[in-house]
Each structure stands twice: as structure tokens, then as C-alpha cells.
C-alpha atoms as a PDB file:
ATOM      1  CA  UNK A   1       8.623  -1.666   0.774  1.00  0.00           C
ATOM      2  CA  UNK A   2       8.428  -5.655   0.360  1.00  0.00           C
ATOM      3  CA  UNK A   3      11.323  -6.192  -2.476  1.00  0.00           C
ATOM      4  CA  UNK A   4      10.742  -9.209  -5.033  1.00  0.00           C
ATOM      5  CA  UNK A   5      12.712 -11.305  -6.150  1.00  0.00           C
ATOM      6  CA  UNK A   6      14.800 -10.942  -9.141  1.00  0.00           C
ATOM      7  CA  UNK A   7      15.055  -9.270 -12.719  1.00  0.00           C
ATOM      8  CA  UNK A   8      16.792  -9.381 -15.831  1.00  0.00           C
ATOM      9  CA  UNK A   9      17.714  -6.322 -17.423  1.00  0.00           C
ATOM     10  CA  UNK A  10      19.405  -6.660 -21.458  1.00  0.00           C
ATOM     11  CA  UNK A  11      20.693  -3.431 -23.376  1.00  0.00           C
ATOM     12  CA  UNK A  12      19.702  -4.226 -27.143  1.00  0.00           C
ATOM     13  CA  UNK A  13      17.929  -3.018 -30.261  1.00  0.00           C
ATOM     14  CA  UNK A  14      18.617   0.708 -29.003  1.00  0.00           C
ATOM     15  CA  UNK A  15      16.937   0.190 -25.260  1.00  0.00           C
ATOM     16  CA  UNK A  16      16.441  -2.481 -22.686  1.00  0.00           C
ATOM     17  CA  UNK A  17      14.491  -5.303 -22.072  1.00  0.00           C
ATOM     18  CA  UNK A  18      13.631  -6.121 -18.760  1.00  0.00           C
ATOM     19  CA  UNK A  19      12.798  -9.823 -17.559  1.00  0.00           C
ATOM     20  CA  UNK A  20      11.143  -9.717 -14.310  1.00  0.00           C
ATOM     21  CA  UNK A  21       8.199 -11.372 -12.521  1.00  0.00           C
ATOM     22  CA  UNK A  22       4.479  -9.937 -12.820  1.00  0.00           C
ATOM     23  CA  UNK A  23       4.236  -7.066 -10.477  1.00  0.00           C
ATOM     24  CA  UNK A  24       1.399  -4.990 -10.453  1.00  0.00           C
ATOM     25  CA  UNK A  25       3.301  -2.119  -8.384  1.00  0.00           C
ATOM     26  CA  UNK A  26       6.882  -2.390 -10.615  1.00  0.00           C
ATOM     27  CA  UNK A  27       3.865  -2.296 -14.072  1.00  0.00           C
ATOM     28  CA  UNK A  28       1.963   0.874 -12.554  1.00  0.00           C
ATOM     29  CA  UNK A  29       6.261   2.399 -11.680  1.00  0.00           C
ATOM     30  CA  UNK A  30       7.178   1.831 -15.158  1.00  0.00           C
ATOM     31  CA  UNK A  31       4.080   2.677 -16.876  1.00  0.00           C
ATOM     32  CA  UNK A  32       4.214   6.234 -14.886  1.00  0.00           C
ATOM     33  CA  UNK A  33       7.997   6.666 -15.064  1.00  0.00           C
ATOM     34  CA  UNK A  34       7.783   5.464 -19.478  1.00  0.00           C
ATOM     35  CA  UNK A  35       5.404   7.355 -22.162  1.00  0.00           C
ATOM     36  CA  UNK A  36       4.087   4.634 -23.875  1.00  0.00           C
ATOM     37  CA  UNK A  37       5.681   5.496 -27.126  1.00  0.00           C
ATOM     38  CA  UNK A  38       9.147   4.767 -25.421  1.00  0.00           C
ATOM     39  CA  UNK A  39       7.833   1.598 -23.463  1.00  0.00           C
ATOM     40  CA  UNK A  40       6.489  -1.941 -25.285  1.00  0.00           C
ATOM     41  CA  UNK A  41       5.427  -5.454 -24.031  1.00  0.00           C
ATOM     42  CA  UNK A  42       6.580  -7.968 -26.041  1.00  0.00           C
ATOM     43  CA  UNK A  43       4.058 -11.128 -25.177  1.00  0.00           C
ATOM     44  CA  UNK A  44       6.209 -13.771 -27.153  1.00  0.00           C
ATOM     45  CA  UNK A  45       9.358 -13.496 -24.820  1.00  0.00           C
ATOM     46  CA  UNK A  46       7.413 -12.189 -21.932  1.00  0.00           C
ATOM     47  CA  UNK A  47       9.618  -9.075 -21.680  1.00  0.00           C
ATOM     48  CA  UNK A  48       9.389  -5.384 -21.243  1.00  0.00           C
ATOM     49  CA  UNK A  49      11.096  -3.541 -23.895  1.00  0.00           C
ATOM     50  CA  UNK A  50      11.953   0.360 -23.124  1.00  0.00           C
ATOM     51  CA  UNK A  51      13.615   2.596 -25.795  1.00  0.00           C
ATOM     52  CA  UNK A  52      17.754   3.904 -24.773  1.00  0.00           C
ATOM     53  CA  UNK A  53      16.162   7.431 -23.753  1.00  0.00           C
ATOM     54  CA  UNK A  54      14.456   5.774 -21.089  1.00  0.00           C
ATOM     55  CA  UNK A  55      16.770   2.986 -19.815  1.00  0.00           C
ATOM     56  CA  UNK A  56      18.140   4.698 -17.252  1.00  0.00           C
ATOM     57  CA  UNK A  57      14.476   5.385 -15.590  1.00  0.00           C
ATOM     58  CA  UNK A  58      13.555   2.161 -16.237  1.00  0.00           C
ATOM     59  CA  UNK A  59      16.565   0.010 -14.850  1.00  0.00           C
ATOM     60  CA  UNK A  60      16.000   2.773 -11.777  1.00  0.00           C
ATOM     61  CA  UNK A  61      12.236   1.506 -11.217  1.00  0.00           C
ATOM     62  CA  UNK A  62      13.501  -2.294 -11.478  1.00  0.00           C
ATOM     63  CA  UNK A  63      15.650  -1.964  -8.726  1.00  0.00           C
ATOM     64  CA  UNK A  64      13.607  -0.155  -6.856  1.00  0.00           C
ATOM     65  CA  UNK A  65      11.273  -2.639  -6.986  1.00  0.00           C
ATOM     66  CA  UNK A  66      13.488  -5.858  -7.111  1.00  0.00           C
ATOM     67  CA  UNK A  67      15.938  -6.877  -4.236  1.00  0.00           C
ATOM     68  CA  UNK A  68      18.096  -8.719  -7.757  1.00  0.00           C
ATOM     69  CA  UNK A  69      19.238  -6.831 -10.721  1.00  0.00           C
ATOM     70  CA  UNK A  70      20.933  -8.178 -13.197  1.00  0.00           C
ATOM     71  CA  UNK A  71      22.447  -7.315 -16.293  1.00  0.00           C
ATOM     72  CA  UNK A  72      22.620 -10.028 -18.580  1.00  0.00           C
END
């Protein structure tokens, strides 16, 4: 697996928002990993917001998909 290069991961508002660069494979991961009642874009910050009970999952599929996570 070909690792990008970086992403931002911020616990807030009861979950996490992850900054990363568009990536069709890390989308499809989250997408599969997230129901999309616990999973949100948010256009106007350009971030992917995922509820607490899925952080864990979600912070997993970043880094298995970027070669930098960091919390921020």
C-alpha cells in the first residue's frame, strides 16, 4: 500500500474531525468502516467529522491510510 501524506485528526464536539487530503481509497475506508449517521462532511472547513463512538475506527482508517497522523 502507497501511504499519503499527512492528516489531522481533532477530538471535539463529542467525535473527531479529521483533516486530510482527498483520497478516494481513505473516503471508500471510512465510508465502509462509519454508518453514515455517525460520519459527516463538513464542506466549509473541508473536514470529516465522525461521532466519539466511532473515533477509534476512524483515527484507525487514517493511519492506515496516511504515513502522518497527527493529533492536533
Amino acid at each position: 500500500m502507497l501511504f499519503k501524506s499527512h492528516c489531522y485528526l481533532t477530538h471535539k464536539h463529542g467525535g473527531i474531525y479529521i483533516d486530510a487530503p482527498y483520497d478516494e481509497d481513505f473516503i471508500d475506508a471510512l465510508k465502509r468502516h462509519v454508518p453514515p449517521e455517525h460520519r459527516q462532511w463538513k464542506p466549509e472547513i473541508k473536514q470529516w467529522w465522525v461521532s466519539e463512538k466511532y473515533a477509534a475506527q476512524a483515527e484507525r482508517t487514517a493511519r492506515a491510510h496516511f504515513e502522518n497522523v497527527m493529533e492536533v
